[in-house]
C-alpha atoms as a PDB file:
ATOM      1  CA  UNK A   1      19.545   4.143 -20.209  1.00  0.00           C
ATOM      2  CA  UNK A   2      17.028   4.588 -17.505  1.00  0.00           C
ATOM      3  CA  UNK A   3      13.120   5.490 -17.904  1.00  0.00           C
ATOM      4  CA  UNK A   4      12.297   9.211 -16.607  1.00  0.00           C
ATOM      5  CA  UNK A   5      10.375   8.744 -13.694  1.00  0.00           C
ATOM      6  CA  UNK A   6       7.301  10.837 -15.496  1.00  0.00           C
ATOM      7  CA  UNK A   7       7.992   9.508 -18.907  1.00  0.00           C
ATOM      8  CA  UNK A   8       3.966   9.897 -19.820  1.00  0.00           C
ATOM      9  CA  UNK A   9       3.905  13.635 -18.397  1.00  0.00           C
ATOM     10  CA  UNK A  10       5.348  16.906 -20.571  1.00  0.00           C
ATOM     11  CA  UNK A  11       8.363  18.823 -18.492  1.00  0.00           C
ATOM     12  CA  UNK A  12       5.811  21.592 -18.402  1.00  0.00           C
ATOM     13  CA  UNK A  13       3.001  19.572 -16.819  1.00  0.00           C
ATOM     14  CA  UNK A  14       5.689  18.177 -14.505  1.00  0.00           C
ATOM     15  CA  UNK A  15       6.938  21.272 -13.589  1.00  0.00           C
ATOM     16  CA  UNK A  16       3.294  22.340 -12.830  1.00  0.00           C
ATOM     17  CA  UNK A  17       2.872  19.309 -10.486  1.00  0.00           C
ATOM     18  CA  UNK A  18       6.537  20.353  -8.491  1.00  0.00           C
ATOM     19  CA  UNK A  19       5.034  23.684  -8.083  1.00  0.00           C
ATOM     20  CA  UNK A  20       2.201  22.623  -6.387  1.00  0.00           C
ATOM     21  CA  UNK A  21       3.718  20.313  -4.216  1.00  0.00           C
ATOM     22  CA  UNK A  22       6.661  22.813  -2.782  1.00  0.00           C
ATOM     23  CA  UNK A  23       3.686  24.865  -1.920  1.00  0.00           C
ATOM     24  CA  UNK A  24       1.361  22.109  -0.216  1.00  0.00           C
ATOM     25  CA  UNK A  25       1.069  22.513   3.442  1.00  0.00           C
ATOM     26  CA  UNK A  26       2.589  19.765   5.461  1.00  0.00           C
ATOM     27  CA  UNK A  27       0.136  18.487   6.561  1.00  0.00           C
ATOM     28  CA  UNK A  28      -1.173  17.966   3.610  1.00  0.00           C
ATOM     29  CA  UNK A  29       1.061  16.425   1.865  1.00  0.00           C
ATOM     30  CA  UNK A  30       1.279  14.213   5.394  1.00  0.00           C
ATOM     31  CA  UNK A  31      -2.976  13.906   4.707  1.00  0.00           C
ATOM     32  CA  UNK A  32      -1.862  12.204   0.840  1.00  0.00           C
ATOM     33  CA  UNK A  33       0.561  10.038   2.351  1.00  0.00           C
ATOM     34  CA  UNK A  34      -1.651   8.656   4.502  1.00  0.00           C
ATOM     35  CA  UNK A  35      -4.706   8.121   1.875  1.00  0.00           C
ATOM     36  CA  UNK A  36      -2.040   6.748  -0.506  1.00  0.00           C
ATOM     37  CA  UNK A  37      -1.004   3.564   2.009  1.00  0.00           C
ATOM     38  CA  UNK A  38      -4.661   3.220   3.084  1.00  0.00           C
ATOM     39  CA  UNK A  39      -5.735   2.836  -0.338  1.00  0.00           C
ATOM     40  CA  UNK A  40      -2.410   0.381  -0.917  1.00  0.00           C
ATOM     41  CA  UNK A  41      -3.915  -1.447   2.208  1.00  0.00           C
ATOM     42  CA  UNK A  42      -7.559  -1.454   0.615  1.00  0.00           C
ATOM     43  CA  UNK A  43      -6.152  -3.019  -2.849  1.00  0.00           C
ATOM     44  CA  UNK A  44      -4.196  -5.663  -0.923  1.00  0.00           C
ATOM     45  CA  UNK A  45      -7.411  -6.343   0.908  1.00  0.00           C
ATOM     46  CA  UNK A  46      -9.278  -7.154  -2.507  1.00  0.00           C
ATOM     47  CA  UNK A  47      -6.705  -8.868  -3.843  1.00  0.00           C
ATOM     48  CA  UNK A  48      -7.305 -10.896  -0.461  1.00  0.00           C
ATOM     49  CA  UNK A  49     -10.563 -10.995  -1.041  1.00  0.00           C
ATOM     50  CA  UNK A  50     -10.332 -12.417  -5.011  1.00  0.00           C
ATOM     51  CA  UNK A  51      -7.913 -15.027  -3.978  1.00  0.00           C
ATOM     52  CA  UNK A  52      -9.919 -16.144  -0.336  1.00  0.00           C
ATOM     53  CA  UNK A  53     -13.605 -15.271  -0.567  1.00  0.00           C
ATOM     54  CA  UNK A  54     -14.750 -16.716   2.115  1.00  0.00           C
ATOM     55  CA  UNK A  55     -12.026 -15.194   4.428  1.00  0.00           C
ATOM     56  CA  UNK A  56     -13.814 -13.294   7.685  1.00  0.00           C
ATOM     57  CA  UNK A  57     -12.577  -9.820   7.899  1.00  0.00           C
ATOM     58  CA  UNK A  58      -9.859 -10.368  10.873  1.00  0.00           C
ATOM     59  CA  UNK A  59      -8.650 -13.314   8.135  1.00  0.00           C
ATOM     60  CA  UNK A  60      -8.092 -10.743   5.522  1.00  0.00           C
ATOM     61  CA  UNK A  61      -6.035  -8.605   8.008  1.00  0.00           C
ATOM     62  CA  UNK A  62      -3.641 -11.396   8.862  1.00  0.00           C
ATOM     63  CA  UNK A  63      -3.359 -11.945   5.797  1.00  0.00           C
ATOM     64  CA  UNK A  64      -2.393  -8.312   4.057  1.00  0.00           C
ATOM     65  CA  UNK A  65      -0.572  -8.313   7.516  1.00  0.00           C
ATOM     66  CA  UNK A  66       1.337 -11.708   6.092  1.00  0.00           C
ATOM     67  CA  UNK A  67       2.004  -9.776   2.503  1.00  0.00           C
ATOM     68  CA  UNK A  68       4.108  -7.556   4.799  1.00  0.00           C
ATOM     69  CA  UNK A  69       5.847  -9.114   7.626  1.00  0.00           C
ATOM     70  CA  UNK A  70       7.590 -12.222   7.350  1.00  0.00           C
ATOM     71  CA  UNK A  71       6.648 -15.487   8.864  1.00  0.00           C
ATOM     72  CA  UNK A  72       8.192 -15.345  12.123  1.00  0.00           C
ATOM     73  CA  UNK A  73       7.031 -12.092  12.893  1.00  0.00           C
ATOM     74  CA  UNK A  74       3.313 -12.959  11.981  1.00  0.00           C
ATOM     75  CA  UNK A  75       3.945 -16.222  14.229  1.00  0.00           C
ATOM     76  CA  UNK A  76       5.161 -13.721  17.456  1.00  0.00           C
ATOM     77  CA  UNK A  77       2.863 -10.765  16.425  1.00  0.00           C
ATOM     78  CA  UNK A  78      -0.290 -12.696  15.484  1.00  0.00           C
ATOM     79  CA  UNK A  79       0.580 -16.299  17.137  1.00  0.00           C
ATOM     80  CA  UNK A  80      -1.074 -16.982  12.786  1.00  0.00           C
ATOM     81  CA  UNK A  81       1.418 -19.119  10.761  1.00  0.00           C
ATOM     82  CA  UNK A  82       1.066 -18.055   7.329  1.00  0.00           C
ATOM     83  CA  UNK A  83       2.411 -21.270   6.016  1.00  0.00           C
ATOM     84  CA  UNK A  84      -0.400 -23.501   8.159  1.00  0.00           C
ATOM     85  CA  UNK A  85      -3.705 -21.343   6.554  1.00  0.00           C
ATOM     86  CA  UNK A  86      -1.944 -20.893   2.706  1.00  0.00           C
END
């Protein structure tokens, strides 16, 4: 049988959070998405970061980049072979 979603959070609490988010603006809730994959793109960064530390900052970009595209589109996007700098 499958996990709730919310299995940590009480129906009421849940039910709280639903509220609030039918009644967020748009744009907010356009605002959270936003922060939410910029702060995906900052961990992915660190984790980077951990695993290369001396990696220049444009490194670290083609890399996270690499975590998303695959190989032949970093090769025609970035002329950066993934495989050549692992």
């Amino acid at each position: 049988m499958p996990q709730p979603l919310y299995s940590d959070t009480t129906p009421e609490a849940l039910s709280v959070w639903l509220e609030l988010l039918r009644k967020m603006p748009e744009g907010e809730k356009l605002a959270s998405v936003f922060e939410m994959i910029d702060f995906a793109r900052q961990m992915a960064a660190a984790g980077v970061r951990m695993r290369y530390p001396e990696a220049s900052d444009g490194e670290v970009d083609l890399r996270v980049a690499a975590l998303y595209l695959n190989r032949e589109e970093m090769i025609r996007v970035y002329r950066w072979d993934p495989q050549e700098h692992a």
